[in-house]
C-alpha atoms as a PDB file:
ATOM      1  CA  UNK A   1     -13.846   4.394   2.421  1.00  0.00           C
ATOM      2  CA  UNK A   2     -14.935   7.471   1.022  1.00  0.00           C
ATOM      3  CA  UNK A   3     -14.748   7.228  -2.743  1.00  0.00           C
ATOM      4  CA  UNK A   4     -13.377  10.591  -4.027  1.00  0.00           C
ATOM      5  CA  UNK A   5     -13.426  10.268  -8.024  1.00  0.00           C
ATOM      6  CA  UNK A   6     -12.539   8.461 -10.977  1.00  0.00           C
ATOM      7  CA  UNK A   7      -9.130   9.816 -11.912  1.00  0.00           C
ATOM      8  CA  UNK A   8      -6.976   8.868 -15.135  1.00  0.00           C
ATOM      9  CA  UNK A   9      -3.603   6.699 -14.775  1.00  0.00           C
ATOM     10  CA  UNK A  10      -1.521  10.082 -15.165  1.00  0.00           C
ATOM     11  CA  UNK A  11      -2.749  12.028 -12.587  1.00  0.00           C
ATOM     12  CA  UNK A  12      -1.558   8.975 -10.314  1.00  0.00           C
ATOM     13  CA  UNK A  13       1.497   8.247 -11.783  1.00  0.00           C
ATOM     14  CA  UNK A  14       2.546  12.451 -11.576  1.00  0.00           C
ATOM     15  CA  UNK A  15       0.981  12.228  -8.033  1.00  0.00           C
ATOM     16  CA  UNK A  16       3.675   9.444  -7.078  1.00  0.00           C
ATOM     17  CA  UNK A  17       6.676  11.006  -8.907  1.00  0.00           C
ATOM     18  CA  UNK A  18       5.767  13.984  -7.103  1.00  0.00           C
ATOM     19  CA  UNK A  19       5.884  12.841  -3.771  1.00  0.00           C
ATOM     20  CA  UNK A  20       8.468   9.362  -4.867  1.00  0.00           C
ATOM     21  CA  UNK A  21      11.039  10.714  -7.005  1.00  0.00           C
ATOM     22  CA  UNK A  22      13.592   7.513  -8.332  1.00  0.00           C
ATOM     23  CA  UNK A  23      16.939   9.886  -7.627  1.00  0.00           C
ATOM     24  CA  UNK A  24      16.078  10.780  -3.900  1.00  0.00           C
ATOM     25  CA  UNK A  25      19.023   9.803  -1.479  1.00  0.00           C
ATOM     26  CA  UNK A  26      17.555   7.262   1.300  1.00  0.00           C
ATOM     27  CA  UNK A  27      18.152   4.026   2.886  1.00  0.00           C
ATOM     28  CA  UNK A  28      16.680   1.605   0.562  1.00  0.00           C
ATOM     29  CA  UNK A  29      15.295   3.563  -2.229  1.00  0.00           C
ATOM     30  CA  UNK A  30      12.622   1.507  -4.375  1.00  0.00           C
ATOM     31  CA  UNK A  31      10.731   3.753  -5.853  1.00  0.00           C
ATOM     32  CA  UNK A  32      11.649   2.873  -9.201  1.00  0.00           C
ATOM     33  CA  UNK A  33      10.186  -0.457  -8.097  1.00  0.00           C
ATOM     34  CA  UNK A  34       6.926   1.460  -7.167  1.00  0.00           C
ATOM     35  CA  UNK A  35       6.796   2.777 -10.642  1.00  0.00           C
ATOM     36  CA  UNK A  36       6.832  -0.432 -12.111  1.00  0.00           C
ATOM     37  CA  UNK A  37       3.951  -1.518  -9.836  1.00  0.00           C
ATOM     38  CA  UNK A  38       1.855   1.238 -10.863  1.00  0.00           C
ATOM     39  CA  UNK A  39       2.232   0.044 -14.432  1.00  0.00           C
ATOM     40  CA  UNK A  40       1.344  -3.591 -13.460  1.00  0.00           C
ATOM     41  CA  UNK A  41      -1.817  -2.129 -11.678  1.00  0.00           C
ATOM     42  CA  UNK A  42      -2.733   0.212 -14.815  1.00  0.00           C
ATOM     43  CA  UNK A  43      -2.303  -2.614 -17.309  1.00  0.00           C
ATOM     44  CA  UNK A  44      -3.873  -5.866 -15.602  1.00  0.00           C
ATOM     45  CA  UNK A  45      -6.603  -3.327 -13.750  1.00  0.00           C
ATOM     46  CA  UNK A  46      -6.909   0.260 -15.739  1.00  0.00           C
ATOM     47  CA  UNK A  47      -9.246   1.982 -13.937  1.00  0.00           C
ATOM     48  CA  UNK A  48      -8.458   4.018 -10.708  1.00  0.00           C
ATOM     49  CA  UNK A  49     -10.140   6.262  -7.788  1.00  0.00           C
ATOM     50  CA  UNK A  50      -9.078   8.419  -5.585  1.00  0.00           C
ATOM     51  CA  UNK A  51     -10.419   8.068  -2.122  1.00  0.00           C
ATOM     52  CA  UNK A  52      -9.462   8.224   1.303  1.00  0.00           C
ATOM     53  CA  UNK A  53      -8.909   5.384   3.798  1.00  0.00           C
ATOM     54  CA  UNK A  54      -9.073   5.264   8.057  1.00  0.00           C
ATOM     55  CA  UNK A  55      -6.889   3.447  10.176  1.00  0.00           C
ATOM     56  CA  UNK A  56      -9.084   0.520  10.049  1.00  0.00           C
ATOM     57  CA  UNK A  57      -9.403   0.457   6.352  1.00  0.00           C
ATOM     58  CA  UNK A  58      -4.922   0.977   6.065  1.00  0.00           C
ATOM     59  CA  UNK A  59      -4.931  -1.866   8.421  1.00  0.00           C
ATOM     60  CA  UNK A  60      -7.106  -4.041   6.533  1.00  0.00           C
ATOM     61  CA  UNK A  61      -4.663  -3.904   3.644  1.00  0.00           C
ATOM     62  CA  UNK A  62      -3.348  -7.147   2.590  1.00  0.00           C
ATOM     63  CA  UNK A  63       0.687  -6.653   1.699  1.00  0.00           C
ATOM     64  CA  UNK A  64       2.603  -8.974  -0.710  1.00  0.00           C
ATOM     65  CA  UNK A  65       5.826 -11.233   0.206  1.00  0.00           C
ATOM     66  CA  UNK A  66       8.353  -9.050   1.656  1.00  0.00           C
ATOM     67  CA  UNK A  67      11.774 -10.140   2.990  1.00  0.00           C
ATOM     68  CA  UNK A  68      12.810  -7.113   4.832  1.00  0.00           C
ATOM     69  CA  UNK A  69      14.684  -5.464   1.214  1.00  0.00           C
ATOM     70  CA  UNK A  70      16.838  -8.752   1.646  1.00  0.00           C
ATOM     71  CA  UNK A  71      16.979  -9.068   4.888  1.00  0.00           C
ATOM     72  CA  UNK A  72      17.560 -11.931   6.903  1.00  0.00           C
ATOM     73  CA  UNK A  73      13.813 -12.483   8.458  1.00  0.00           C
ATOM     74  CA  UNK A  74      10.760 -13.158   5.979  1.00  0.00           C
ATOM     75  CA  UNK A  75       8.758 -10.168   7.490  1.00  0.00           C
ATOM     76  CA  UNK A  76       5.626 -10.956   4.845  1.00  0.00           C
ATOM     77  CA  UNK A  77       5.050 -14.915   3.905  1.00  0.00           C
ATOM     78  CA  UNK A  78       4.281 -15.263   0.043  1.00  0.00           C
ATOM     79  CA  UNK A  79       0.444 -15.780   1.398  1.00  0.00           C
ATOM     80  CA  UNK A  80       0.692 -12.040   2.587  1.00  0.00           C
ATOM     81  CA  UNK A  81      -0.430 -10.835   5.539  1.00  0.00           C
ATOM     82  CA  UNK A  82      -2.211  -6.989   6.154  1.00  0.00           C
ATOM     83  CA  UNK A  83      -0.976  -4.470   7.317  1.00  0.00           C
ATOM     84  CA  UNK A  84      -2.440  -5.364  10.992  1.00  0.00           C
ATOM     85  CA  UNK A  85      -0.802  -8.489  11.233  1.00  0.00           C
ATOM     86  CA  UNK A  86       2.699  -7.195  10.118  1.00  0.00           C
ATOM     87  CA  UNK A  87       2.654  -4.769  12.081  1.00  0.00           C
ATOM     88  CA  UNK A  88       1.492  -6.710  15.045  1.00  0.00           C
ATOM     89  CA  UNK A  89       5.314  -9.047  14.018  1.00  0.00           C
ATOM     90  CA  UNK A  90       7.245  -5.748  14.196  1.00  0.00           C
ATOM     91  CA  UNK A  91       6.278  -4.981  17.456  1.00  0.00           C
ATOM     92  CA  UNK A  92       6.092  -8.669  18.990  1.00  0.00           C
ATOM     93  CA  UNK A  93      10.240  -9.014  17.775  1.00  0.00           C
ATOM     94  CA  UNK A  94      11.446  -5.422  17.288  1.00  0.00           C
ATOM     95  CA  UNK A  95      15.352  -6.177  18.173  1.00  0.00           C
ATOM     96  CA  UNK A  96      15.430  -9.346  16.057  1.00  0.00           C
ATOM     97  CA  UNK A  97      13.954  -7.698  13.182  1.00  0.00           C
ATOM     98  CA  UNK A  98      15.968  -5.294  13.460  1.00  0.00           C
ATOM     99  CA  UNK A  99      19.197  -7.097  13.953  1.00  0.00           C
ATOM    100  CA  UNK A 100      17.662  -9.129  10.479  1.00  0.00           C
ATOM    101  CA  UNK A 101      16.544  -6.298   8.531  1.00  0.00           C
ATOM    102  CA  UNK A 102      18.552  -3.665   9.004  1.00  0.00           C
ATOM    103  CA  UNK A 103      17.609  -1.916   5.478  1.00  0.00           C
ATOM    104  CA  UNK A 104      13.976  -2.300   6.100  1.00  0.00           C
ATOM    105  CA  UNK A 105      14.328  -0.698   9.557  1.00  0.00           C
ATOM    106  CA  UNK A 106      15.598   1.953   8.638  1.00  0.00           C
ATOM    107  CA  UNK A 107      13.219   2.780   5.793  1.00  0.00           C
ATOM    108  CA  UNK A 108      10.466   2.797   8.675  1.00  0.00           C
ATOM    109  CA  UNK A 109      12.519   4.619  10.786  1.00  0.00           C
ATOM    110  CA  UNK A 110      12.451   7.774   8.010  1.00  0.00           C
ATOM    111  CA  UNK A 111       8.938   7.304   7.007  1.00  0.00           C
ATOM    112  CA  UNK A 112       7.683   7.460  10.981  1.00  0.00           C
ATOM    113  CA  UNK A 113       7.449  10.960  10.883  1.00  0.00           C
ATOM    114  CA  UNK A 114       6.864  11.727   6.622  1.00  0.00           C
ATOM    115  CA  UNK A 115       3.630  13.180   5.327  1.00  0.00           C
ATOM    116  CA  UNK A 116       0.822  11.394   5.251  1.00  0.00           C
ATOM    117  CA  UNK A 117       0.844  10.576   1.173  1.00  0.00           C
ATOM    118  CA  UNK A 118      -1.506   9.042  -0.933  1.00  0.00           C
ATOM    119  CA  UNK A 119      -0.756   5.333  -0.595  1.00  0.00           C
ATOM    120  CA  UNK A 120      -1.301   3.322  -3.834  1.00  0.00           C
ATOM    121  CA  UNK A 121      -3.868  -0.094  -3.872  1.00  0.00           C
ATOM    122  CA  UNK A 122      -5.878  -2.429  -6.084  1.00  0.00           C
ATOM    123  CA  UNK A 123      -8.575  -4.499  -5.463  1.00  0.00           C
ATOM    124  CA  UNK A 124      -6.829  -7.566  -6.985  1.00  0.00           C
ATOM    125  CA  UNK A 125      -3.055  -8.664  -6.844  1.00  0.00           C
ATOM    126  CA  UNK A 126      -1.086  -7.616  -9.543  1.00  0.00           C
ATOM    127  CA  UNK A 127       0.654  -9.607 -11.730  1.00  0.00           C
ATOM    128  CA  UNK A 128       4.695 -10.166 -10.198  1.00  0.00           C
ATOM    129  CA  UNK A 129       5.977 -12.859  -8.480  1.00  0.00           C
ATOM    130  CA  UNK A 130       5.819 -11.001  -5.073  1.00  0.00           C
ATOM    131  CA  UNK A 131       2.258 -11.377  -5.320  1.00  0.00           C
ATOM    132  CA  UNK A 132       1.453 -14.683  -7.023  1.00  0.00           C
ATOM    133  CA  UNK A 133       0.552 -16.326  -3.780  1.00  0.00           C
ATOM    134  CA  UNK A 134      -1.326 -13.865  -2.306  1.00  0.00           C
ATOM    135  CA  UNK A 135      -5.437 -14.191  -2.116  1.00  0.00           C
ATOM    136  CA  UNK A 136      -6.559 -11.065  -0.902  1.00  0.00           C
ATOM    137  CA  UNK A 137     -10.687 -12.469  -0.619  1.00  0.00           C
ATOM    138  CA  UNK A 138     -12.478  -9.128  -0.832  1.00  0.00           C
ATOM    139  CA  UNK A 139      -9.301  -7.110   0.555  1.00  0.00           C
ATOM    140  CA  UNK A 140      -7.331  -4.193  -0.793  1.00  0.00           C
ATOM    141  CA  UNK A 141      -4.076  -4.703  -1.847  1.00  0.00           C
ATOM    142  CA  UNK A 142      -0.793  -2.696  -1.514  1.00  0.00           C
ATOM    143  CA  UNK A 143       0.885  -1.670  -4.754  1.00  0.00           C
ATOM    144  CA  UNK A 144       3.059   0.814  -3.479  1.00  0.00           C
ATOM    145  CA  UNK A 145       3.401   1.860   0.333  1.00  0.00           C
ATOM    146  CA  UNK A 146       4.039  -0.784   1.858  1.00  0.00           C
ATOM    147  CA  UNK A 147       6.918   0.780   4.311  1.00  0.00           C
ATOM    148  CA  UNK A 148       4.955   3.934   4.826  1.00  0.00           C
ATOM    149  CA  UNK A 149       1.629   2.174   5.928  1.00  0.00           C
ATOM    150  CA  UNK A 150       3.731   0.050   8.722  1.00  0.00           C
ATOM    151  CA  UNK A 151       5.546   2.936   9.614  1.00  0.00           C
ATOM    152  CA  UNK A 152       2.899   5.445  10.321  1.00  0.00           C
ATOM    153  CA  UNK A 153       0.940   2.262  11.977  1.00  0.00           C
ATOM    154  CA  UNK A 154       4.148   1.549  14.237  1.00  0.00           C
ATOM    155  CA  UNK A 155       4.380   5.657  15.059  1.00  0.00           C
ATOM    156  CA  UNK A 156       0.616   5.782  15.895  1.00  0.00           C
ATOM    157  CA  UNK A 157      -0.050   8.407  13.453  1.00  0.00           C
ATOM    158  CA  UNK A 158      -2.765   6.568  11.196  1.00  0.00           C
ATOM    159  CA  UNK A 159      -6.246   8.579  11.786  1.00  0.00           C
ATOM    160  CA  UNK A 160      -8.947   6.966  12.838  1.00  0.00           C
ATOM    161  CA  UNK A 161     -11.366   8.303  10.438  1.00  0.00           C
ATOM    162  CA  UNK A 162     -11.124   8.757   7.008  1.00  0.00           C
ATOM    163  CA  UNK A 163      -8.251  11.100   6.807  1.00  0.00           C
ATOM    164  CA  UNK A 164      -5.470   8.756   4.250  1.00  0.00           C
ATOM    165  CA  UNK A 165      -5.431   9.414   0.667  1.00  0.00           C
ATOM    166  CA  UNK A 166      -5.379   6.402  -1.909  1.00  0.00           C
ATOM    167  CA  UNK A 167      -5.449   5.819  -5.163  1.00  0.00           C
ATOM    168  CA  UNK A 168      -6.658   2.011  -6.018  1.00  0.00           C
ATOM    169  CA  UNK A 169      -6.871   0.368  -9.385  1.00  0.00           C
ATOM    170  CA  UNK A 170      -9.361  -1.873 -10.335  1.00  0.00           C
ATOM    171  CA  UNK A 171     -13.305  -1.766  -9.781  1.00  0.00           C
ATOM    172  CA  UNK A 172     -14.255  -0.830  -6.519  1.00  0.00           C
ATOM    173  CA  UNK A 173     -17.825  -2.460  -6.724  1.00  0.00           C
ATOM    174  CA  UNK A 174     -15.550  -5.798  -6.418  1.00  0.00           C
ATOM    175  CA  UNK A 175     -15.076  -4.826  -2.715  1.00  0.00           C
ATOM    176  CA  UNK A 176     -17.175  -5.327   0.584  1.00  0.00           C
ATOM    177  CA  UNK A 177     -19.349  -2.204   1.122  1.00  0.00           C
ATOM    178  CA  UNK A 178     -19.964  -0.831   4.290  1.00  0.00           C
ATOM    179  CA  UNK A 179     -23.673   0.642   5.254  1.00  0.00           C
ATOM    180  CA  UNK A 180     -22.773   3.853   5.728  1.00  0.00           C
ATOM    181  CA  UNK A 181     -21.010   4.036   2.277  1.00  0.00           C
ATOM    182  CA  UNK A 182     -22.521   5.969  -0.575  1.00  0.00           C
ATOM    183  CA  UNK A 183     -21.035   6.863  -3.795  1.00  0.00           C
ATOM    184  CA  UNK A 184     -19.364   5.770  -7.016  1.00  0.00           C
ATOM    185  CA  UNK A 185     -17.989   2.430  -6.869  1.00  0.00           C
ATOM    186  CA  UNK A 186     -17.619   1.186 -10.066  1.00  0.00           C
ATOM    187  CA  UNK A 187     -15.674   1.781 -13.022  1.00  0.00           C
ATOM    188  CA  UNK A 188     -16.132   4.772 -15.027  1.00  0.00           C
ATOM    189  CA  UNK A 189     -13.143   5.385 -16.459  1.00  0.00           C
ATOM    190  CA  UNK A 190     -12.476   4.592 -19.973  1.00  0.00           C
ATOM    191  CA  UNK A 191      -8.828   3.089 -20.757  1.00  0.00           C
END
């Protein structure tokens, strides 16, 4: 992870409206949703950084309980599971996901080929009742981008190095560093 900067909740929340508006026409829209996640993140966590992620680091992040937008096949237990491990389900069962969750499917299917947009984390699960099971140990955890994470996974488009823009909440000192890592990592932001 390559830690970026501190930035202030409203440069994140304009960054995701920006590139998330609630109005635009897809399969599936929850980006209203997203909003309210970002909110949940600013208020139980308050501080944020912008940084930028690799493919291992994307794959490492733990996702909430997700039932394929009310689909028929529970692609994320309420445990969670990262983005590795769902992804790893996708491809082991394509057709019967599919066939399951045909909502969710087609939310990947649009994302494959999107931008590569910042992806919003935390170092702790926020407070909803997707996430009250899940015990991320040391892990980031999705707030919002959950479908564009699997989908760019699934397409092979993820970069190896550290190439994906993020914002997280919470203090980053909380997290695993890596030897190679310099900079900032805790919180410097005041609410």
């Amino acid at each position: 992870m390559r830690i970026l900067a501190p930035v202030a909740f409203d440069r994140v929340r304009l960054a995701y409206l920006r590139d998330h508006p609630a109005e635009r026409a897809h399969p599936g829209n929850s980006n209203r949703d997203g909003v309210e996640n970002l909110w949940r993140a600013e208020q139980s966590l308050g501080c944020w950084h912008a940084v930028l992620l690799s493919r291992a680091e994307v794959l490492g992040v733990v996702l909430p309980w997700h039932t394929g937008e009310g689909g028929g096949y529970e692609l994320v237990p309420r445990s969670g599971l990262t983005v590795a491990q769902t992804a790893a389900k996708l491809r082991a069962r394509p057709t019967a996901i599919a066939a399951a969750n045909p909502v969710c499917t087609a939310k990947l299917a649009f994302l494959a080929d999107s931008p590569l947009t910042p992806v919003y984390l935390s170092t702790r699960a926020v407070p909803h009742c997707d996430y009250a099971s899940v015990r991320p140990h040391g892990a980031l955890v999705h707030v919002d981008g959950l479908h564009r994470m699997l989908a760019w996974e699934l397409a092979g488009r993820l970069p190896e190095h550290e190439r994906v823009e993020a914002f997280i909440a919470g203090d980053l000192g909380s997290l695993p560093r890596s030897p190679d890592e310099g900079g900032l990592r805790a919180c410097s932001m005041t609410r």
